[in-house]
C-alpha atoms as a PDB file:
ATOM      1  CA  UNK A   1       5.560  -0.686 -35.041  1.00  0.00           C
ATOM      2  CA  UNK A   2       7.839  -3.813 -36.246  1.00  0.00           C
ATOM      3  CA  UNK A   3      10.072  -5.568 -33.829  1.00  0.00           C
ATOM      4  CA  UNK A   4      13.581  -6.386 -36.145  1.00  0.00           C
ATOM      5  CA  UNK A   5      15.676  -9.631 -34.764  1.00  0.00           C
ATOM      6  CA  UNK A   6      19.033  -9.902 -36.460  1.00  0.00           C
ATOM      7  CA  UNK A   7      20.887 -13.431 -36.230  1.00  0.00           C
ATOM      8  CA  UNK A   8      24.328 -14.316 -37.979  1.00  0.00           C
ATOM      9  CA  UNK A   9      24.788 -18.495 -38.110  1.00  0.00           C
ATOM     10  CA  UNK A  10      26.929 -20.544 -40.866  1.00  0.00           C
ATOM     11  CA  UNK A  11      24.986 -21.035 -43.703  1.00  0.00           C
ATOM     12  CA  UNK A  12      25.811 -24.453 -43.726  1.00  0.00           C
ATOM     13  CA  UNK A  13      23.204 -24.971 -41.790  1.00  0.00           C
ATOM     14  CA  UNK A  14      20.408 -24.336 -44.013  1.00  0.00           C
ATOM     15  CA  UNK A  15      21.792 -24.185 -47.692  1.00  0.00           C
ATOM     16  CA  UNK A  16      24.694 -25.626 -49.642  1.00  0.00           C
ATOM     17  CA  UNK A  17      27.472 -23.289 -49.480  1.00  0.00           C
ATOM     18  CA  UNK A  18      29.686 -22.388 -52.396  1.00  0.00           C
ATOM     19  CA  UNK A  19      32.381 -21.418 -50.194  1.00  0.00           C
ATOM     20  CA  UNK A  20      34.390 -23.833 -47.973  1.00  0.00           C
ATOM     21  CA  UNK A  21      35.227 -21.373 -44.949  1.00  0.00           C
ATOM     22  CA  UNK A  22      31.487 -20.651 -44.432  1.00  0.00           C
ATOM     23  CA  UNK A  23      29.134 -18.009 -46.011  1.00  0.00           C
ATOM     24  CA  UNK A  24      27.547 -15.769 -43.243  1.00  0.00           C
ATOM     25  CA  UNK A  25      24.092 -15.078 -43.531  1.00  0.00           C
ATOM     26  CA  UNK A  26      21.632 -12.182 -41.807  1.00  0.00           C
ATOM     27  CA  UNK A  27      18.197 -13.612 -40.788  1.00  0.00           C
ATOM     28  CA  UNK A  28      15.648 -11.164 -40.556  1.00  0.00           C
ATOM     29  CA  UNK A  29      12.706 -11.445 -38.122  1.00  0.00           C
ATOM     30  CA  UNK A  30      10.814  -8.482 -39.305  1.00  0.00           C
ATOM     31  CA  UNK A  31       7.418  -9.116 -37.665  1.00  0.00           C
ATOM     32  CA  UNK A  32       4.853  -6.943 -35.701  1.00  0.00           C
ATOM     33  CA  UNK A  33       4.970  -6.244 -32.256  1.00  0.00           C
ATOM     34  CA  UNK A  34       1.726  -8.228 -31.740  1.00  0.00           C
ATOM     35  CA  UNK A  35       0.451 -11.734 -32.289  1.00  0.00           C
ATOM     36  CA  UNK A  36      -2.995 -13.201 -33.196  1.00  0.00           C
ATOM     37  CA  UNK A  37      -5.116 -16.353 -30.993  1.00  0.00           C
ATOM     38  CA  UNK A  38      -6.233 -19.638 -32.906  1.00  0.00           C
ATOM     39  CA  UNK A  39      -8.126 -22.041 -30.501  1.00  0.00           C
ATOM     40  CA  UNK A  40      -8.245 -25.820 -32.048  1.00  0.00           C
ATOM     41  CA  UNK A  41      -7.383 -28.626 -29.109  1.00  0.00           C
ATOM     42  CA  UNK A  42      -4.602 -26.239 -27.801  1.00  0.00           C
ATOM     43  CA  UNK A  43      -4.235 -22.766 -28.107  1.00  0.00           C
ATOM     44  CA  UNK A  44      -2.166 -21.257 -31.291  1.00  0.00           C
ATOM     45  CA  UNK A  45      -0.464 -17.766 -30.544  1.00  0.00           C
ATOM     46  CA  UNK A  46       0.895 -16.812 -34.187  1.00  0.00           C
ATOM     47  CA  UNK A  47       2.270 -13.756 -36.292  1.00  0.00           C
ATOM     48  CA  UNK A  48       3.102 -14.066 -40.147  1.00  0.00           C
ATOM     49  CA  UNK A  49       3.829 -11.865 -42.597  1.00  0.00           C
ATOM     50  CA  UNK A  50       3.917 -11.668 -46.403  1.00  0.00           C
ATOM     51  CA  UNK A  51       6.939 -10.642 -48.690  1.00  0.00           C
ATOM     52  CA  UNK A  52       8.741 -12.654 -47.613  1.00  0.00           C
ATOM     53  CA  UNK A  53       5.882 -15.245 -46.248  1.00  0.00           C
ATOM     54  CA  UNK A  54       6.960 -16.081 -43.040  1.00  0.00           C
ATOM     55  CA  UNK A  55       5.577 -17.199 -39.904  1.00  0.00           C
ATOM     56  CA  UNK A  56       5.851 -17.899 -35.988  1.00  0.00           C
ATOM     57  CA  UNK A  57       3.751 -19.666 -33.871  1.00  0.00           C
ATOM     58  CA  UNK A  58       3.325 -21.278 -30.446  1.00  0.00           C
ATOM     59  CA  UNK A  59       1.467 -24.104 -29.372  1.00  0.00           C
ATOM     60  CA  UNK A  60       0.321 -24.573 -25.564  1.00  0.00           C
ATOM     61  CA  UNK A  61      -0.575 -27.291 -24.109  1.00  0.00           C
ATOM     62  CA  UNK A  62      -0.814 -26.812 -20.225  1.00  0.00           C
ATOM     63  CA  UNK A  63      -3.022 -22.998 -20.124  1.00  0.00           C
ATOM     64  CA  UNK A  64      -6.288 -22.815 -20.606  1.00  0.00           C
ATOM     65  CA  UNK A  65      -6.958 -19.597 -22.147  1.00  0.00           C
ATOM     66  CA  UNK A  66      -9.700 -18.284 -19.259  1.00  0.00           C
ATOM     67  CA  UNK A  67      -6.371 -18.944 -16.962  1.00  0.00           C
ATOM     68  CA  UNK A  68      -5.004 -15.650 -17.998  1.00  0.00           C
ATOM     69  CA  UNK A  69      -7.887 -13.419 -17.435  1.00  0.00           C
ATOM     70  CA  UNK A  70      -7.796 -14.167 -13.629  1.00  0.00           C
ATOM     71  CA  UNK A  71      -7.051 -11.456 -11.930  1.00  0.00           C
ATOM     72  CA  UNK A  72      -8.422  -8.334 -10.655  1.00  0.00           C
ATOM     73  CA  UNK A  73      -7.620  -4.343 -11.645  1.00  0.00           C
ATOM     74  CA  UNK A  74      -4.106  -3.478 -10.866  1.00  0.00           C
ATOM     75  CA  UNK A  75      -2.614  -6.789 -10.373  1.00  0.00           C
ATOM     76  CA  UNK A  76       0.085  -8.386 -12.127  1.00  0.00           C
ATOM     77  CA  UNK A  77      -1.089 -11.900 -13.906  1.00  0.00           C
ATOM     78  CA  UNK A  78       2.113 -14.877 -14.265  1.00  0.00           C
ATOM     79  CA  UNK A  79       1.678 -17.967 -16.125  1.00  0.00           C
ATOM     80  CA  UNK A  80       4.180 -20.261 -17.562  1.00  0.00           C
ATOM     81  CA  UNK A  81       3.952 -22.417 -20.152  1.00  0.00           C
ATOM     82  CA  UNK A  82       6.909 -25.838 -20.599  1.00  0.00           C
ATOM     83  CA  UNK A  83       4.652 -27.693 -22.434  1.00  0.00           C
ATOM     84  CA  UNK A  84       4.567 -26.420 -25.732  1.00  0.00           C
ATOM     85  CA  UNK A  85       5.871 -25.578 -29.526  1.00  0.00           C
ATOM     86  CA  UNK A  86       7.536 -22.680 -30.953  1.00  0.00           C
ATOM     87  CA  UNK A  87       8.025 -22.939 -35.004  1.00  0.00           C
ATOM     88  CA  UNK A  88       9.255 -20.408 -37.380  1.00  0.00           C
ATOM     89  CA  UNK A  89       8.346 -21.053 -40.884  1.00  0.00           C
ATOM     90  CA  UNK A  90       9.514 -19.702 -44.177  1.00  0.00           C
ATOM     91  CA  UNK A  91       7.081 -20.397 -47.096  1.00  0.00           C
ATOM     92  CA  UNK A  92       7.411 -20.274 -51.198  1.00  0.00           C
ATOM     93  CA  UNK A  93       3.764 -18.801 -51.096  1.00  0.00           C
ATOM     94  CA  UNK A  94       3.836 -14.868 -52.481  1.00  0.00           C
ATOM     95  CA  UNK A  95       1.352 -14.740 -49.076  1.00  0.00           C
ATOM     96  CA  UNK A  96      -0.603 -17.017 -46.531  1.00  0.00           C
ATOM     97  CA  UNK A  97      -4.529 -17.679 -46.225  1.00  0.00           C
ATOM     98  CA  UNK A  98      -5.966 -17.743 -43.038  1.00  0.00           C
ATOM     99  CA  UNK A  99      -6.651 -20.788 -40.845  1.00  0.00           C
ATOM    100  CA  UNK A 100      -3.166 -21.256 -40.992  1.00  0.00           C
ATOM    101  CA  UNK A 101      -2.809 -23.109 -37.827  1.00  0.00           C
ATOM    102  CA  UNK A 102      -5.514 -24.973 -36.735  1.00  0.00           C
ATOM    103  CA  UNK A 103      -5.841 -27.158 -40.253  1.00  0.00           C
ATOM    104  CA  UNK A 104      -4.656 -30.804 -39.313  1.00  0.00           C
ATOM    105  CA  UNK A 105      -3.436 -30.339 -43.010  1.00  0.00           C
ATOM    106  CA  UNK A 106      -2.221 -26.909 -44.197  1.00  0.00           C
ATOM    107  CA  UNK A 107      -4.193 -25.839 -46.698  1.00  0.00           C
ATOM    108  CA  UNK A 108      -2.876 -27.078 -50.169  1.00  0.00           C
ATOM    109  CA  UNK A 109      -1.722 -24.397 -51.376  1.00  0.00           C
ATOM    110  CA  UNK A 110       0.273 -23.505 -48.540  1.00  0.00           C
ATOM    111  CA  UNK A 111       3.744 -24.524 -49.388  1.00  0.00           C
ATOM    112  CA  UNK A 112       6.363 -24.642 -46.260  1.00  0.00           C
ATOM    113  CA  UNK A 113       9.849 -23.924 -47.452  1.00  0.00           C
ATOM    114  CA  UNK A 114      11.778 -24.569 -43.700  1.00  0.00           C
ATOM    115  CA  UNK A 115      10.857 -25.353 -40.660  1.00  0.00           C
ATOM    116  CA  UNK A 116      11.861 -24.437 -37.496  1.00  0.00           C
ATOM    117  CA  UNK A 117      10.964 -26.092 -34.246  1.00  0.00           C
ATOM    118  CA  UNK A 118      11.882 -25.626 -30.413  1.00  0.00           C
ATOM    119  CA  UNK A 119      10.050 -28.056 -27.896  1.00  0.00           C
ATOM    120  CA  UNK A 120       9.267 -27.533 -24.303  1.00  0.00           C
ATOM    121  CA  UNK A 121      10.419 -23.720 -24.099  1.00  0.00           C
ATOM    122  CA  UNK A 122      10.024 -22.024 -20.629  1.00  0.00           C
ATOM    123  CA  UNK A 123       7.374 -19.298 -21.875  1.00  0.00           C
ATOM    124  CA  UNK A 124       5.766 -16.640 -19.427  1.00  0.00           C
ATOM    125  CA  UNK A 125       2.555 -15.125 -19.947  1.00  0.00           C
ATOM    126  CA  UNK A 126       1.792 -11.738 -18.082  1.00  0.00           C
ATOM    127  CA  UNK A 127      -1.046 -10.252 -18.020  1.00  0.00           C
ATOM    128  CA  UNK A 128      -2.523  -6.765 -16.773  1.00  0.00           C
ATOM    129  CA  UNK A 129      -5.799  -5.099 -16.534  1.00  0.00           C
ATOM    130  CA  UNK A 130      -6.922  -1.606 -16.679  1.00  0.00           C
ATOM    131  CA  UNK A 131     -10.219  -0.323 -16.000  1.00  0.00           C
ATOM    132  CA  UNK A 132     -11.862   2.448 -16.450  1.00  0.00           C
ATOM    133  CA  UNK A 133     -15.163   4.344 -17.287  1.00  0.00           C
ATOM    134  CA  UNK A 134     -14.871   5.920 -20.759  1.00  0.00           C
ATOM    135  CA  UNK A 135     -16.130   8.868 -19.360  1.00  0.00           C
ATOM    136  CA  UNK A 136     -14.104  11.462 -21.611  1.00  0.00           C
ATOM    137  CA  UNK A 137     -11.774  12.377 -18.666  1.00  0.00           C
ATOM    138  CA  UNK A 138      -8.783  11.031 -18.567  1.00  0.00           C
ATOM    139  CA  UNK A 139      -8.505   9.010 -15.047  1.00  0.00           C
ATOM    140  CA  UNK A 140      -5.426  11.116 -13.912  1.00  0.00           C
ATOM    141  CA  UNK A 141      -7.852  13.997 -13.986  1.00  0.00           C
ATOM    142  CA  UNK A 142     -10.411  12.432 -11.551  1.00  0.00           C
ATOM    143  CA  UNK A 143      -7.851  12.158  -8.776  1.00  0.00           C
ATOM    144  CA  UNK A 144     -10.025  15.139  -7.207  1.00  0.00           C
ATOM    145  CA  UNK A 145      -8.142  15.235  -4.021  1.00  0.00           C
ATOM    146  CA  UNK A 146      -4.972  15.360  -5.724  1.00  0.00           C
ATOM    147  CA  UNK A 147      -3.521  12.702  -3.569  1.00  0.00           C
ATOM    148  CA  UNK A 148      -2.030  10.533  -6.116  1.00  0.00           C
ATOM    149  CA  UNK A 149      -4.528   7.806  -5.419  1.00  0.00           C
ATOM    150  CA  UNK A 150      -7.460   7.292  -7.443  1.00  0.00           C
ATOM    151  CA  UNK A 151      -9.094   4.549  -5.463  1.00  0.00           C
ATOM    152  CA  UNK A 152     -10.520   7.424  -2.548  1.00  0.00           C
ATOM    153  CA  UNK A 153     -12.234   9.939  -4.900  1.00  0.00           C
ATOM    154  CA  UNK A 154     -15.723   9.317  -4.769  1.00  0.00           C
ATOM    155  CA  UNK A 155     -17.581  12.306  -5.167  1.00  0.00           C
ATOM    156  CA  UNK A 156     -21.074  10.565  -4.700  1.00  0.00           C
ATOM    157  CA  UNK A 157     -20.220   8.415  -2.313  1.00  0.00           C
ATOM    158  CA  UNK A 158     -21.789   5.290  -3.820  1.00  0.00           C
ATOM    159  CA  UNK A 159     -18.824   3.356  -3.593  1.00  0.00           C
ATOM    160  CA  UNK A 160     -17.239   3.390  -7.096  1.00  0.00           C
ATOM    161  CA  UNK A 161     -14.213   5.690  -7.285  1.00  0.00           C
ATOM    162  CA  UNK A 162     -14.422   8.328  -9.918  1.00  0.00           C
ATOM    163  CA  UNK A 163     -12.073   6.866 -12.331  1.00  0.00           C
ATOM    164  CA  UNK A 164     -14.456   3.942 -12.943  1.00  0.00           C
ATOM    165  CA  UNK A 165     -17.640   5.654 -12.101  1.00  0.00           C
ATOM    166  CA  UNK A 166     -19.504   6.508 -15.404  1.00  0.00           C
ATOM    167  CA  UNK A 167     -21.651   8.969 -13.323  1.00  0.00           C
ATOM    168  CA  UNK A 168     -19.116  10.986 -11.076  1.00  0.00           C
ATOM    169  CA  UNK A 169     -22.113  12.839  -9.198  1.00  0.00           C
ATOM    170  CA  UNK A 170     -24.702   9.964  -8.947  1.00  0.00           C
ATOM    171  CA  UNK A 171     -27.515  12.225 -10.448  1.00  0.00           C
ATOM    172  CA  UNK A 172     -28.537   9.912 -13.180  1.00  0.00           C
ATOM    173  CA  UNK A 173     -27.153  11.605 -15.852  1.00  0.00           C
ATOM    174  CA  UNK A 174     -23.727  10.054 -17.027  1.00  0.00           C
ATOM    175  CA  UNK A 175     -20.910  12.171 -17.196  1.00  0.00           C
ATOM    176  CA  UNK A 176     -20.263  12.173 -20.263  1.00  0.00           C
ATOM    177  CA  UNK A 177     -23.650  13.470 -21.189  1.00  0.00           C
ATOM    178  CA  UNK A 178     -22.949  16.516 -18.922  1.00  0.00           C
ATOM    179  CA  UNK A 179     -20.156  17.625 -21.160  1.00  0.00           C
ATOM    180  CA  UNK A 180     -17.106  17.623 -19.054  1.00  0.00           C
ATOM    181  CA  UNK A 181     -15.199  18.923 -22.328  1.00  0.00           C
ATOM    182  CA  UNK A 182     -11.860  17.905 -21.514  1.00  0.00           C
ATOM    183  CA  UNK A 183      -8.986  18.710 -23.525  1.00  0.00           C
ATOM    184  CA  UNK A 184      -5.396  17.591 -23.785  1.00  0.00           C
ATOM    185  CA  UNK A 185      -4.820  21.948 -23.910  1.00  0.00           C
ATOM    186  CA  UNK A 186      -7.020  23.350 -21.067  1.00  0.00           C
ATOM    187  CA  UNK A 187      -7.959  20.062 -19.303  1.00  0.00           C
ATOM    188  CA  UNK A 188     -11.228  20.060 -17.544  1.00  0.00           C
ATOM    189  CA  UNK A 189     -11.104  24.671 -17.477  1.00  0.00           C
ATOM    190  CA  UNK A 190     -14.498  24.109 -19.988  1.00  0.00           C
ATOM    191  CA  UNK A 191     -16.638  21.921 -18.223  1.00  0.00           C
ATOM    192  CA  UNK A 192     -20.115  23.062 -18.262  1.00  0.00           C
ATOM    193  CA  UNK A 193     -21.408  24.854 -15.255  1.00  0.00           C
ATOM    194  CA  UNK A 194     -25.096  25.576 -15.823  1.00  0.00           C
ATOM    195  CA  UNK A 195     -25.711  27.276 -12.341  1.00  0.00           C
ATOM    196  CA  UNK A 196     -22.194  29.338 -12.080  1.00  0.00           C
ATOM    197  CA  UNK A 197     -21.165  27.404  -8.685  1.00  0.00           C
ATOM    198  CA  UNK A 198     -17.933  27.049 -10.111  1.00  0.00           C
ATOM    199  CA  UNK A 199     -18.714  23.216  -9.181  1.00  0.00           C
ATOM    200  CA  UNK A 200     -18.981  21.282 -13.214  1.00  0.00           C
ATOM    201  CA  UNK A 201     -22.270  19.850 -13.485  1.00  0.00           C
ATOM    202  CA  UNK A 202     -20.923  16.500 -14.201  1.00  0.00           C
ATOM    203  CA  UNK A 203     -19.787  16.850 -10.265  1.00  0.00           C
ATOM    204  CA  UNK A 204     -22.721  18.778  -9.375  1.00  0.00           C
ATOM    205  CA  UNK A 205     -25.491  17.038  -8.112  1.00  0.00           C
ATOM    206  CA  UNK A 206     -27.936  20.147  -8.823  1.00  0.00           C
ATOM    207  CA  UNK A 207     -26.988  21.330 -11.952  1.00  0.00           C
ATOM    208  CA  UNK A 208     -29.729  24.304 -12.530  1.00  0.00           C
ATOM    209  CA  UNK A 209     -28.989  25.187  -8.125  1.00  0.00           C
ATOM    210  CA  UNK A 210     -32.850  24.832  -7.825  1.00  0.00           C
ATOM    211  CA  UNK A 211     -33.032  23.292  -4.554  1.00  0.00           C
ATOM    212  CA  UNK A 212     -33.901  19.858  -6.186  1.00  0.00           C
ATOM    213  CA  UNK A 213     -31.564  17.345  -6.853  1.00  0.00           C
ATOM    214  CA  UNK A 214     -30.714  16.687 -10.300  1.00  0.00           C
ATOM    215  CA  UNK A 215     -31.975  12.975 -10.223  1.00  0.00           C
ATOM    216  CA  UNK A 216     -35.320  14.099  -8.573  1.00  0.00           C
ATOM    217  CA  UNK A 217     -36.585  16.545 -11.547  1.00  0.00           C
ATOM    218  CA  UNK A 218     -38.207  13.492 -13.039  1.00  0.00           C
ATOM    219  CA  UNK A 219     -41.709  14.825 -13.103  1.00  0.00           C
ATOM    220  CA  UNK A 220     -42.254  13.327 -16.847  1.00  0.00           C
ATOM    221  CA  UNK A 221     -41.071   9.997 -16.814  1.00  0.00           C
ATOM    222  CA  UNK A 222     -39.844   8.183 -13.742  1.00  0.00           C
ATOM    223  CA  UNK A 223     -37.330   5.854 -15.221  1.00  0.00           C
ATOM    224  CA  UNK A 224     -34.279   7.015 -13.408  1.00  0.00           C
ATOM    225  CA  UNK A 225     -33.009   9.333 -16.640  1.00  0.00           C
ATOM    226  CA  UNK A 226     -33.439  13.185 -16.182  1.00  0.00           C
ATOM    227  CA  UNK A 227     -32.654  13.564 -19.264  1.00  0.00           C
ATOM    228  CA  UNK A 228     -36.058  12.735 -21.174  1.00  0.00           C
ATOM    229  CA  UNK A 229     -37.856  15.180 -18.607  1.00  0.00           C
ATOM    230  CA  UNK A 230     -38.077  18.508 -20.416  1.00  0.00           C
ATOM    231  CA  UNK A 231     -41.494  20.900 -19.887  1.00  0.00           C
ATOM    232  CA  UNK A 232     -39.665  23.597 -21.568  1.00  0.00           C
ATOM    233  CA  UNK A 233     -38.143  22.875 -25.044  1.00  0.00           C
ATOM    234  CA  UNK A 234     -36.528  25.520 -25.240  1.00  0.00           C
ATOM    235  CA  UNK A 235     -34.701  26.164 -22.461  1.00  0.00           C
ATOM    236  CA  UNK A 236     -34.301  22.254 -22.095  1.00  0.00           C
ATOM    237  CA  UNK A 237     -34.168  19.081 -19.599  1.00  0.00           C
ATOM    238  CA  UNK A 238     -35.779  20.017 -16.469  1.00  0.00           C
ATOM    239  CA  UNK A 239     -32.437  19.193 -14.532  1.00  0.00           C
ATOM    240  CA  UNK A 240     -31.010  22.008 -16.550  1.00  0.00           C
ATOM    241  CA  UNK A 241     -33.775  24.441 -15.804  1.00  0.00           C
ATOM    242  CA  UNK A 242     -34.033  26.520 -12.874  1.00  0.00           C
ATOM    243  CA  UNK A 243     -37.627  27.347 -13.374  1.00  0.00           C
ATOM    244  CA  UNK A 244     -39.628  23.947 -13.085  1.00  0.00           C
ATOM    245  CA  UNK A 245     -38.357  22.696  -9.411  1.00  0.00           C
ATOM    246  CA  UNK A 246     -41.197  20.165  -9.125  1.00  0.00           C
ATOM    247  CA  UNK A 247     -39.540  16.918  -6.736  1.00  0.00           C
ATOM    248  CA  UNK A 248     -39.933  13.422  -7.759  1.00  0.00           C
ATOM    249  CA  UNK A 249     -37.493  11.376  -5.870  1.00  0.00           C
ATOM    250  CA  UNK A 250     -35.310   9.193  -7.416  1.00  0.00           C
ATOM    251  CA  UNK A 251     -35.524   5.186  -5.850  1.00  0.00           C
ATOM    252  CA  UNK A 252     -32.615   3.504  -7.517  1.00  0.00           C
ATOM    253  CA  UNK A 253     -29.223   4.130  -9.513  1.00  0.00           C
ATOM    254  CA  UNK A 254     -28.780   3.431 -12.973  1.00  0.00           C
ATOM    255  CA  UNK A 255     -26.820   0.459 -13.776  1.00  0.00           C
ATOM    256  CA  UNK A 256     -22.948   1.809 -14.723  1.00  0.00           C
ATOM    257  CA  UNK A 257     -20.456   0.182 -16.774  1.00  0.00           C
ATOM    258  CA  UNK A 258     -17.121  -0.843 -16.549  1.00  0.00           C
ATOM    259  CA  UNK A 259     -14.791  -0.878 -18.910  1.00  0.00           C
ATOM    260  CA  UNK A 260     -11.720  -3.150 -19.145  1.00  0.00           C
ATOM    261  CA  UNK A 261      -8.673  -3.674 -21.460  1.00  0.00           C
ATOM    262  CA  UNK A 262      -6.179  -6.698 -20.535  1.00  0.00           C
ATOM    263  CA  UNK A 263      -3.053  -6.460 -21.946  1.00  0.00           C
ATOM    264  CA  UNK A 264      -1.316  -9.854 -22.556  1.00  0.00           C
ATOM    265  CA  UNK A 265       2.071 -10.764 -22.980  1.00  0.00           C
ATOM    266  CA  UNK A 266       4.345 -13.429 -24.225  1.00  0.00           C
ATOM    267  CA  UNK A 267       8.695 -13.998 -23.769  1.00  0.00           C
ATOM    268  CA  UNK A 268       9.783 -17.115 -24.571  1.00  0.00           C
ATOM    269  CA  UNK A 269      12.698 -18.196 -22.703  1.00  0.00           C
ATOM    270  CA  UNK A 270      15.999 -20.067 -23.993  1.00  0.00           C
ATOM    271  CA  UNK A 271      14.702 -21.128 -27.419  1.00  0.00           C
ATOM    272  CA  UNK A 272      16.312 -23.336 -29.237  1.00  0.00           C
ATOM    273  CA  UNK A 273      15.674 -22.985 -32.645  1.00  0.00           C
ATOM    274  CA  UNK A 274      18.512 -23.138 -34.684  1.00  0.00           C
ATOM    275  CA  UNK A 275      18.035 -19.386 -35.750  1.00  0.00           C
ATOM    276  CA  UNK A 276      17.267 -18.337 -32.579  1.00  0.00           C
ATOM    277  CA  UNK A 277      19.314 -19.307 -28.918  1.00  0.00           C
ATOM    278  CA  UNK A 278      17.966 -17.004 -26.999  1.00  0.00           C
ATOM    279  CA  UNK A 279      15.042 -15.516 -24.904  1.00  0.00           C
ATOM    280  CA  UNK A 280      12.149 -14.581 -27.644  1.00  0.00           C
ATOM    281  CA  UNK A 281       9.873 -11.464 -26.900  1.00  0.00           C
ATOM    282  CA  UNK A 282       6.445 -12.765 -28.972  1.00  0.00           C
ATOM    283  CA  UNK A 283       5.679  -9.694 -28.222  1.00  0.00           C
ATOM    284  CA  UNK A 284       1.123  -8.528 -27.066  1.00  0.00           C
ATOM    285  CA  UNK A 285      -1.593 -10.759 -27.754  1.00  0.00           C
ATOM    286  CA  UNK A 286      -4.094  -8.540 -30.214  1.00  0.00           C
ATOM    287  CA  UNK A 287      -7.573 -10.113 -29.964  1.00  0.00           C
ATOM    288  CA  UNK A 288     -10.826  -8.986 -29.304  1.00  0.00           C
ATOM    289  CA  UNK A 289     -11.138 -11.248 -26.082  1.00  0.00           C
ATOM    290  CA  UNK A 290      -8.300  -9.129 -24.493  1.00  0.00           C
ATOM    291  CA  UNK A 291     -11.204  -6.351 -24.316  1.00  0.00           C
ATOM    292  CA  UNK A 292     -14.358  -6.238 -22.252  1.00  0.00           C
ATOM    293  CA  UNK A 293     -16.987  -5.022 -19.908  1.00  0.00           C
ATOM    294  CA  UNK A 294     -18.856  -5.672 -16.140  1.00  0.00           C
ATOM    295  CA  UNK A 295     -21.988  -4.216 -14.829  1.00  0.00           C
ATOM    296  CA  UNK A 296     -22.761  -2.571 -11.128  1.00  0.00           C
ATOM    297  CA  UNK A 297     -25.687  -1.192  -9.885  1.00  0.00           C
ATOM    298  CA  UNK A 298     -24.570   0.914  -6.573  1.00  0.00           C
ATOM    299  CA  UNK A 299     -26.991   0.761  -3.610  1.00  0.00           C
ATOM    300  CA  UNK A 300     -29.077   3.830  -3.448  1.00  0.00           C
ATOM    301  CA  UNK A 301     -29.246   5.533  -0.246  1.00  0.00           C
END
């Protein structure tokens, strides 16, 4: 999606006008919503686009970049920024190279037609972070108790909520190896159920209804994975057969991942470039930093 900023201003201001009352001219900002990261001795937030070549960019000075990853799941992240450098560029160049912006000399070929600048802008970064477990359900469909609240279903009990625990039942077997097969159409109505307890197997913590716990048919290899113990080929993983009930307890959970996604954004306040007066939505930093991981290993009981 592009983000379209339309600005009238005399045109006396930028070119010689053939007209003594004033030509009125349309400047187009016609850039995507999101922006890139350069880090040189500050940190370079930047957009530019080709036909026309065009650019903006914004220079901080007083945020260190870790600053706006400090926060934890569901909060709301503030920093501002009034030491810094907004410029919007226009260039003859048919289109830009990269390393635009951290060069202490633009690349040669890169030739700047105008040049914009507004000093000292009041910016505000905000920042959010969502977590979740990539499990294949959607996290609205592991609020089990229907409550609204996602933080108090924990089917396992091993203190990770469902919505970030990548195995809901704590057998060993991730859930989204126990093929959940959610659907935007019938939801979770498919989920495997291998012993017809109308309880999913990837919430069922005996998912053949053997007796033995799913994470204690591990009479191959104990290595806290029931899915590599199979003494029938055909029918399958021992935790899947009800025949083969042999008991070898499980001492410790896997390790589970976490997955996050911050979502970073920019609005520059007041700027005072002489094509723009007025508060600037930059618009969602697009990086590969903004997306990331942690590891937990729950105590076993």
């Amino acid at each position: 999606m592009r983000k379209a900023f339309f600005i009238l201003t005399v045109v006396s201001l930028f070119f010689q006008s053939s007209c003594d009352d004033g030509d009125i001219i349309t400047v187009e900002f016609d850039f995507d919503d999101t922006f890139a990261l350069e880090s040189c001795n500050d940190l370079v937030f930047y957009k530019t686009k080709n036909d026309p070549s065009e650019s903006l960019s914004f220079v901080v000075k007083d945020i260190n970049f870790e600053d706006l990853f400090a926060l934890q799941a569901g909060e709301i992240l503030e920093k501002t920024s009034n030491s810094n450098t907004f410029n919007y560029r226009t260039y003859t160049n048919s289109t830009l190279p990269s390393g635009l912006f951290c060069s202490p000399i633009p690349p040669s070929e890169v030739k700047i037609k105008e040049d914009y600048e507004s000093n000292n802008n009041e910016a505000v970064f905000t920042t959010t972070l969502i977590e979740d477990d990539n499990d294949g359900i959607p996290a609205e469909f592991e609020d089990i108790n229907a409550d609204g609240n996602l933080d108090n279903d924990d089917t396992d009990g091993d203190g990770i909520a469902n919505y970030l625990d990548d195995d809901d039942d704590g057998d060993n077997v991730p859930t989204k190896n126990e093929t959940p097969n959610y659907t935007q159409a019938d939801g979770l109505s498919n989920a495997q159920d291998t012993d017809g307890d109308d309880i999913p197997d990837y919430l069922d913590d005996d998912d053949d209804g053997d007796g033995v716990l799913t994470r204690d048919e591990e009479s191959v290899d104990q290595n806290e994975n029931p899915r590599d113990d199979v003494r029938d080929p055909d029918v399958g993983a021992d935790y899947l057969n009800k025949d083969v009930s042999e008991s070898v307890p499980a001492i410790a959970y896997r390790e589970h991942t976490i997955y996050q996604t911050y979502t970073i954004t920019l609005l520059i306040k007041s700027v005072n470039l002489e094509v723009i007066t007025q508060n600037f939505d930059f618009g969602t930093l697009q990086d590969s930093s903004t997306s990331g991981t942690r590891q937990l290993t729950p105590a076993f009981p």
